[in-house]
C-alpha atoms as a PDB file:
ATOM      1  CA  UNK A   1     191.038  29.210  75.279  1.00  0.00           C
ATOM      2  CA  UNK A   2     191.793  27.410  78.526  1.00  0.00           C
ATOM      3  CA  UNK A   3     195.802  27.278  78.674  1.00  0.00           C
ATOM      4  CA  UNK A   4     198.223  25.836  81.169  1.00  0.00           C
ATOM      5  CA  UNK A   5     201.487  27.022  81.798  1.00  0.00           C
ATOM      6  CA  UNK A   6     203.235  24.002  82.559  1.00  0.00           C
ATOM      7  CA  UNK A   7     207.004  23.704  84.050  1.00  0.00           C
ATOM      8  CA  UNK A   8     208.318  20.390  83.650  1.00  0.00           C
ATOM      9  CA  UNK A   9     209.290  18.694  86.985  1.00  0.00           C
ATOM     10  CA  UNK A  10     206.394  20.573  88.726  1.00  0.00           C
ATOM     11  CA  UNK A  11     202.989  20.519  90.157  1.00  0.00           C
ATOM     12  CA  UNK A  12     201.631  21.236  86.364  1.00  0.00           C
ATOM     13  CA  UNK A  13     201.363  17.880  86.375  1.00  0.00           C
ATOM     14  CA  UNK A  14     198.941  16.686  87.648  1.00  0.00           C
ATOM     15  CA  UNK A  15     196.644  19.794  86.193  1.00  0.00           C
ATOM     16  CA  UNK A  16     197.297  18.395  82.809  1.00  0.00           C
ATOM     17  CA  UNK A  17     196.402  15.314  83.766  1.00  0.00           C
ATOM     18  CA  UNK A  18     193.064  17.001  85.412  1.00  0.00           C
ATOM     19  CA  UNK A  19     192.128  18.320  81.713  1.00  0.00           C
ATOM     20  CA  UNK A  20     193.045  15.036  80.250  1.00  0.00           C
ATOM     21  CA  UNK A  21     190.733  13.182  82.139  1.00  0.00           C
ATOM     22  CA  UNK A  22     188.009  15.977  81.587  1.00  0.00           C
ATOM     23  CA  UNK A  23     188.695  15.354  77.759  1.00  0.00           C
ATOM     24  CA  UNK A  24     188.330  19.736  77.762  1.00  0.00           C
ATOM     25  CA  UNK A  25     190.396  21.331  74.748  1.00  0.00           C
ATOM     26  CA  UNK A  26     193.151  23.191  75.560  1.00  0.00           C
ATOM     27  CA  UNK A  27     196.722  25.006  75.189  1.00  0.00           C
ATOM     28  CA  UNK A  28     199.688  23.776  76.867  1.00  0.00           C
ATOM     29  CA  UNK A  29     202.493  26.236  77.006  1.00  0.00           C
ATOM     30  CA  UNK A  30     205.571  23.966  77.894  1.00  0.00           C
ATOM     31  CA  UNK A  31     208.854  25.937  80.161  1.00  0.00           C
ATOM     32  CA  UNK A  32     211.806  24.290  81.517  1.00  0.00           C
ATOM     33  CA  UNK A  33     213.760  24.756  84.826  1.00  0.00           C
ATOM     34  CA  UNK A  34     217.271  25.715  84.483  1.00  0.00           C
ATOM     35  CA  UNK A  35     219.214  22.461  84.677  1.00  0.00           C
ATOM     36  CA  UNK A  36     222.146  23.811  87.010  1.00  0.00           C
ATOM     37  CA  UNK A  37     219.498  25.301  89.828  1.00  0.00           C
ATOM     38  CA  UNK A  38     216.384  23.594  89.044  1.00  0.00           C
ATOM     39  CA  UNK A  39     214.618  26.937  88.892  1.00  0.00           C
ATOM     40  CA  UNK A  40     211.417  28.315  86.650  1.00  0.00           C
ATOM     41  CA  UNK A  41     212.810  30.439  83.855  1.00  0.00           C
ATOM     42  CA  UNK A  42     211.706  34.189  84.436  1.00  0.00           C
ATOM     43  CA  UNK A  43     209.385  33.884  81.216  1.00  0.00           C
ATOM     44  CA  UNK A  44     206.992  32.955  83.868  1.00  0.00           C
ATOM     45  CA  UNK A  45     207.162  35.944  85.366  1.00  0.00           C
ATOM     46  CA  UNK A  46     205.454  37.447  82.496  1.00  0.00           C
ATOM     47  CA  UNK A  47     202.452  35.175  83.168  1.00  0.00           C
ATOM     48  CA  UNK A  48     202.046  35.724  86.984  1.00  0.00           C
ATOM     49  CA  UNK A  49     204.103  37.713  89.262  1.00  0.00           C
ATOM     50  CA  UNK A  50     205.365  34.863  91.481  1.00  0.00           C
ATOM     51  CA  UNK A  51     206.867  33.287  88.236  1.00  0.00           C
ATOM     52  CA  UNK A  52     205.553  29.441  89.319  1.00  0.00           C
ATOM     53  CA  UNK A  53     203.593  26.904  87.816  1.00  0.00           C
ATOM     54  CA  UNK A  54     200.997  26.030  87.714  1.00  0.00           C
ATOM     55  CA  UNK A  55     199.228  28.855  85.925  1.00  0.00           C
ATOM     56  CA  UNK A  56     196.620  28.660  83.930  1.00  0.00           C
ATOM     57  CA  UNK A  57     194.721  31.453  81.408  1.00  0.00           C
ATOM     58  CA  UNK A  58     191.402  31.260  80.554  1.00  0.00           C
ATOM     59  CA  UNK A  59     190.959  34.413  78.989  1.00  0.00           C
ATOM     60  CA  UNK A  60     190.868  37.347  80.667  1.00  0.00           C
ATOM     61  CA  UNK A  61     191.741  35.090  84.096  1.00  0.00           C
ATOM     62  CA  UNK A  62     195.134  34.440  85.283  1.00  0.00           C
ATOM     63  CA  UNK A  63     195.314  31.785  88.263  1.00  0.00           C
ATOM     64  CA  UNK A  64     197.557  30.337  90.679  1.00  0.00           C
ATOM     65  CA  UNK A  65     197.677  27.696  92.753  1.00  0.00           C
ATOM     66  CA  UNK A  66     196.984  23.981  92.507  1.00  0.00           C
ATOM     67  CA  UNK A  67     193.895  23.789  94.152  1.00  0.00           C
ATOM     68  CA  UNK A  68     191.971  26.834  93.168  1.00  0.00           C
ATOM     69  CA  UNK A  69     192.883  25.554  89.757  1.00  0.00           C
ATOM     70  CA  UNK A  70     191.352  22.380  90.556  1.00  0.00           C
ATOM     71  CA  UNK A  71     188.423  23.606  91.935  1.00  0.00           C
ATOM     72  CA  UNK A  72     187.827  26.257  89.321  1.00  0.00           C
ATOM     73  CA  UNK A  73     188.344  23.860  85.947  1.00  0.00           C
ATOM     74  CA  UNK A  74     185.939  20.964  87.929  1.00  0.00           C
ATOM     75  CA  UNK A  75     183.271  23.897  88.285  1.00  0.00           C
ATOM     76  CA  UNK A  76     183.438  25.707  85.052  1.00  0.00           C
ATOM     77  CA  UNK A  77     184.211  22.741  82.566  1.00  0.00           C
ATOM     78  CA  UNK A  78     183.706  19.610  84.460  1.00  0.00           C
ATOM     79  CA  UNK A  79     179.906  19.508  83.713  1.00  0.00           C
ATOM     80  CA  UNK A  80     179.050  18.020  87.483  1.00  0.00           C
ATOM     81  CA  UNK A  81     182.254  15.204  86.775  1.00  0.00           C
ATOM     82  CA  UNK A  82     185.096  14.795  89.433  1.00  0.00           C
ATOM     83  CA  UNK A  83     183.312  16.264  92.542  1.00  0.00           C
ATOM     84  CA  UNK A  84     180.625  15.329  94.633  1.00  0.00           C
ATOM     85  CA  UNK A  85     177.200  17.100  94.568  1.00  0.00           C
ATOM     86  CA  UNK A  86     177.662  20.748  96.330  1.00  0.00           C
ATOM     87  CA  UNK A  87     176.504  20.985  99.949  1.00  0.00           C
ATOM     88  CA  UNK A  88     176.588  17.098 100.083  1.00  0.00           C
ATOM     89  CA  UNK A  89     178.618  15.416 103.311  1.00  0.00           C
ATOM     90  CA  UNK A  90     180.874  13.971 100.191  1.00  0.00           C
ATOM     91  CA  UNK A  91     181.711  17.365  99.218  1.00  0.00           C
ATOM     92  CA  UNK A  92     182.577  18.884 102.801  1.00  0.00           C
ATOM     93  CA  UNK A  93     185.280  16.045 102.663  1.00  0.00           C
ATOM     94  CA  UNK A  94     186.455  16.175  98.965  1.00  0.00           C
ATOM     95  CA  UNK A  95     186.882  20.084 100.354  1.00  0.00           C
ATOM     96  CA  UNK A  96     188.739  19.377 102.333  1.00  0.00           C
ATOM     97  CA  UNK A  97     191.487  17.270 100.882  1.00  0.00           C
ATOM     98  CA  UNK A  98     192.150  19.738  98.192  1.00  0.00           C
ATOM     99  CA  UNK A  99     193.602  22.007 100.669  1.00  0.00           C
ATOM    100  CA  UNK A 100     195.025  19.921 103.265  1.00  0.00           C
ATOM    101  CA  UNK A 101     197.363  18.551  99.860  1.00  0.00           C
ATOM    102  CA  UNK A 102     199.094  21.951 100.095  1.00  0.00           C
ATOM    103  CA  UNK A 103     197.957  23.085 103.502  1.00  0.00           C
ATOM    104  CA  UNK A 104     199.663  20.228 105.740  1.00  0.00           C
ATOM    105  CA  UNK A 105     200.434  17.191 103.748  1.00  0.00           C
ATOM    106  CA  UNK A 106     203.490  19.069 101.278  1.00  0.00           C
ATOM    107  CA  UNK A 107     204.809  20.864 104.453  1.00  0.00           C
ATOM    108  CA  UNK A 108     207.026  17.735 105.952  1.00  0.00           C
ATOM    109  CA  UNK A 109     207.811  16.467 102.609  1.00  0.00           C
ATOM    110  CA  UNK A 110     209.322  20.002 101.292  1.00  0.00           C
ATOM    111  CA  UNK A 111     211.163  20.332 104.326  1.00  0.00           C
ATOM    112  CA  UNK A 112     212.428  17.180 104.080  1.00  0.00           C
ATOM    113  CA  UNK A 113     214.005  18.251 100.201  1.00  0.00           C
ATOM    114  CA  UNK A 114     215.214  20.838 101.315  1.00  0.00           C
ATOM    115  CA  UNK A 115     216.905  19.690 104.557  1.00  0.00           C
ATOM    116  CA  UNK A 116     218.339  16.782 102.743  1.00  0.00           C
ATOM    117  CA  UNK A 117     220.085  18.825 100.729  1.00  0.00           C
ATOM    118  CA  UNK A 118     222.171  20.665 104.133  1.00  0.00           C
ATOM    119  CA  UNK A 119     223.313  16.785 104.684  1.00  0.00           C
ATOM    120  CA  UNK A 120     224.998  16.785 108.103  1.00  0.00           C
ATOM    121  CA  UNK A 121     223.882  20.618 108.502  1.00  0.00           C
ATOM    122  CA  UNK A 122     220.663  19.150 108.850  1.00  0.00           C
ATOM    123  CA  UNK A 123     220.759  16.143 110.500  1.00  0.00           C
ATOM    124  CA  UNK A 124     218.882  17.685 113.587  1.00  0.00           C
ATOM    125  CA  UNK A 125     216.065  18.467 112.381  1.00  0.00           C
ATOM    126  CA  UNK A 126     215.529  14.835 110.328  1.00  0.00           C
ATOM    127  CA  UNK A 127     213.938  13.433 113.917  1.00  0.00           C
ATOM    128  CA  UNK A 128     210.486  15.696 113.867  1.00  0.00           C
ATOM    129  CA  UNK A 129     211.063  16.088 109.952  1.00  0.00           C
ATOM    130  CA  UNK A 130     210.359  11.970 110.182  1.00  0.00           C
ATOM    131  CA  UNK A 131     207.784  12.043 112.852  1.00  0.00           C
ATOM    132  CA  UNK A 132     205.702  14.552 110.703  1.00  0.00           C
ATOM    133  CA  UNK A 133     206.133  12.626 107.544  1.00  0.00           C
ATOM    134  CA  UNK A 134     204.654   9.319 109.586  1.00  0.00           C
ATOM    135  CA  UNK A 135     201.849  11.542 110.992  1.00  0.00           C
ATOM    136  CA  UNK A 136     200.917  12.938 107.757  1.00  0.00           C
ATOM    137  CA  UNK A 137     201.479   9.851 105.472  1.00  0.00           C
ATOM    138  CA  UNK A 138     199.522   7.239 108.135  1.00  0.00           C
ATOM    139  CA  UNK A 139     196.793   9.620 108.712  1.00  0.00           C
ATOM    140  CA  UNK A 140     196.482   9.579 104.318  1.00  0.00           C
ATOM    141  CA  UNK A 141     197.299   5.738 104.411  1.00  0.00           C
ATOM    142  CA  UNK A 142     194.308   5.226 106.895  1.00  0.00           C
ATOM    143  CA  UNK A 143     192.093   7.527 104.650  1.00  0.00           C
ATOM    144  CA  UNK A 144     192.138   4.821 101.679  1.00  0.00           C
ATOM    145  CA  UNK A 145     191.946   1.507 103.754  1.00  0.00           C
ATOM    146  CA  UNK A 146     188.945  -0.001 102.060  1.00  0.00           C
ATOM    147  CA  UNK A 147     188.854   2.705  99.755  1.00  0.00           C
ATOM    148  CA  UNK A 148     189.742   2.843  95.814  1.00  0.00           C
ATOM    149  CA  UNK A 149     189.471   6.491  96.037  1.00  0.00           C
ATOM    150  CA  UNK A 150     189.795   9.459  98.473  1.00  0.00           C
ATOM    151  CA  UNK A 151     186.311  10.289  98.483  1.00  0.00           C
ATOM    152  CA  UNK A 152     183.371   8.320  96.945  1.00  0.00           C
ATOM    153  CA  UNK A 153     183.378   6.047  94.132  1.00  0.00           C
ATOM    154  CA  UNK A 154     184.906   7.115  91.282  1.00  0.00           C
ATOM    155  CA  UNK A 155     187.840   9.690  90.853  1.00  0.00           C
ATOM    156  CA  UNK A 156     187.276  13.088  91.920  1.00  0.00           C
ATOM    157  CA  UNK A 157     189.591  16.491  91.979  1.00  0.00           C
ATOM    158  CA  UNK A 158     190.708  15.353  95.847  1.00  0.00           C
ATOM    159  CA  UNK A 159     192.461  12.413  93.749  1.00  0.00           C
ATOM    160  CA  UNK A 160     194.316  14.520  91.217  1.00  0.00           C
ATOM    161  CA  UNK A 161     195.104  17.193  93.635  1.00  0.00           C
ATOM    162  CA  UNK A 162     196.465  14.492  96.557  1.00  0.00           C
ATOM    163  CA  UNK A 163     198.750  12.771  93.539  1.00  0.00           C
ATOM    164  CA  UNK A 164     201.403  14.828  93.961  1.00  0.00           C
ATOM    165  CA  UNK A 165     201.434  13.691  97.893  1.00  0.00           C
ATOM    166  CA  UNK A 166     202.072  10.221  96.722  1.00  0.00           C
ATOM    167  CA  UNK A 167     204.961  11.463  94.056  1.00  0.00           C
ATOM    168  CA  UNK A 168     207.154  13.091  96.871  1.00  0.00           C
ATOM    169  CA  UNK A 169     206.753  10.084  99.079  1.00  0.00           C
ATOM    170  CA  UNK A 170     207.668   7.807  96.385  1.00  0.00           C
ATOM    171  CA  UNK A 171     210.843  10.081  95.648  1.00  0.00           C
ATOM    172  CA  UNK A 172     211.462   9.816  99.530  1.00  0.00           C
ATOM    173  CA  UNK A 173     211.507   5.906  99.261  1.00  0.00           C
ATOM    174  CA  UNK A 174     208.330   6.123 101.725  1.00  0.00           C
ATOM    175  CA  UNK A 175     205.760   4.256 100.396  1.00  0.00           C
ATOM    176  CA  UNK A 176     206.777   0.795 101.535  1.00  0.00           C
ATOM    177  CA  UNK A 177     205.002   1.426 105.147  1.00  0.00           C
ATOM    178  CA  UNK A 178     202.066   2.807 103.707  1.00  0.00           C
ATOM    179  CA  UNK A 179     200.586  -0.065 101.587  1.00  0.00           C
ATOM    180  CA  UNK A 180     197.215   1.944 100.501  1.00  0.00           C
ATOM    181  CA  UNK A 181     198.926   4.911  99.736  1.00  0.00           C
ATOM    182  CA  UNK A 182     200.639   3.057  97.556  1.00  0.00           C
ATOM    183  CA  UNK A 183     198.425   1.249  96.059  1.00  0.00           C
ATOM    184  CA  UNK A 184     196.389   3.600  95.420  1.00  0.00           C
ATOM    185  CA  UNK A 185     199.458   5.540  93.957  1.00  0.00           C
ATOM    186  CA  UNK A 186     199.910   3.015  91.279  1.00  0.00           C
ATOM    187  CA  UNK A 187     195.885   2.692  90.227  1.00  0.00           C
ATOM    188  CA  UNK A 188     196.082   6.652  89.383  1.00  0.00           C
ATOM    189  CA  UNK A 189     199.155   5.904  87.139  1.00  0.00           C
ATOM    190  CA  UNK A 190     197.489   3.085  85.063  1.00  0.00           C
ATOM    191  CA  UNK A 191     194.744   5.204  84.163  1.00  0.00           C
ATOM    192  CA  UNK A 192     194.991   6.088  80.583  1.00  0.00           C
ATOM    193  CA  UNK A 193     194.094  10.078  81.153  1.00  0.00           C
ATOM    194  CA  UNK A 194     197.583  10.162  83.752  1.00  0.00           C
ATOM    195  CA  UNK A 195     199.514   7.896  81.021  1.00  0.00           C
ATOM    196  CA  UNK A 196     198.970  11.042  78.368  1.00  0.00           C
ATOM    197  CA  UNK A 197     199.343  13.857  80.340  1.00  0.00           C
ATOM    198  CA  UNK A 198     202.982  12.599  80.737  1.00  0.00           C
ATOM    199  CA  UNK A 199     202.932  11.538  77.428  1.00  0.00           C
ATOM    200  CA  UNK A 200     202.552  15.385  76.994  1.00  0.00           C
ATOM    201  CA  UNK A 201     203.814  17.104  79.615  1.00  0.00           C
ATOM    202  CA  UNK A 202     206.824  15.070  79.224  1.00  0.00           C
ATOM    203  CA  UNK A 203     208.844  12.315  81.723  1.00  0.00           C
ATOM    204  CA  UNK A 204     209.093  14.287  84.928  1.00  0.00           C
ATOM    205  CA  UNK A 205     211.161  13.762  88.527  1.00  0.00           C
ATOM    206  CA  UNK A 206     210.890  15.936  91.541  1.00  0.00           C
ATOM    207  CA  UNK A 207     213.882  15.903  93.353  1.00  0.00           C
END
């Protein structure tokens, strides 16, 4: 049985919303942060030694990280749905957003959390914090001009796995200067598959 180990507050999310909009069965395993230091309980631990989420089980498989999960449910239980045909110019680029989510894109906006939080202590750093969060969020706001998606059509994996891109942003008050991010941003929430995963997974913040 396909399971996900999902940590409220996290990027879980948007894997549960993945196998809702698959329609795939599966197990959800549900763990909370600890409320004073917003940290994964060490019961996680037991299911992969970096103690994060997401994590997923499928069987004898234990994986980590947000887009090899992506890319491995698509391939193994997607039946050809939310990706573009292999070796296909469509597929180079849907590639290539699932890791530049995680690879460049999160990068600014963590820092950015994190720095916050040091409040004066941080104050000079904010300048290239804030010229990396325009570079990053206008070169993703110029991806979807004309475009209802981030690659072809219809929703792929590139969507789900760029979502949680738009969340921090929107946490960060951001949005307002990047109108198709943000638009986009609120056409992934109406769908009905992202309404139940949070129906599920519960309400969930991120800062």
């Amino acid at each position: 049985m396909l399971t996900l180990h999902h940590l409220n507050d996290s990027r879980s999310q948007r894997i549960l919303w993945l196998f809702e909009e698959l329609g795939i069965p599966y197990e959800l395993k549900k763990y909370s942060r600890n409320e004073q230091t917003r940290l994964a309980p060490p019961e996680l631990k037991a299911v992969h030694p970096l103690g994060k989420s997401p994590v997923i089980t499928d069987g004898d498989l234990t994986l980590a990280e947000s887009g090899a999960i992506v890319d491995y449910v698509i391939r193994h239980y997607g039946k050809g749905a939310l990706m573009p045909q292999a070796g296909s110019r469509d597929y180079e680029i849907y590639n290539e957003w699932l890791h530049y989510s995680e690879g460049s894109a999160m990068l600014p906006l963590l820092l950015n959390l994190y720095v916050g939080r040091l409040k004066e202590a941080g104050a000079p750093l904010h300048p290239r914090i804030d010229g990396e969060l325009a570079n990053h969020l206008g070169y993703v706001d110029g991806a979807l001009q004309g475009r209802e998606f981030f690659v072809g059509a219809s929703l792929t994996g590139a969507d789900i796995q760029m979502s949680f891109v738009g969340e921090m942003a929107k946490v960060f008050g951001k949005l307002g200067a990047y109108p198709n991010l943000s638009a986009w941003l609120s056409r992934m929430h109406a769908r009905p598959a992202f309404q139940r995963s949070v129906e599920k997974g519960g309400a969930y913040r991120f800062a």
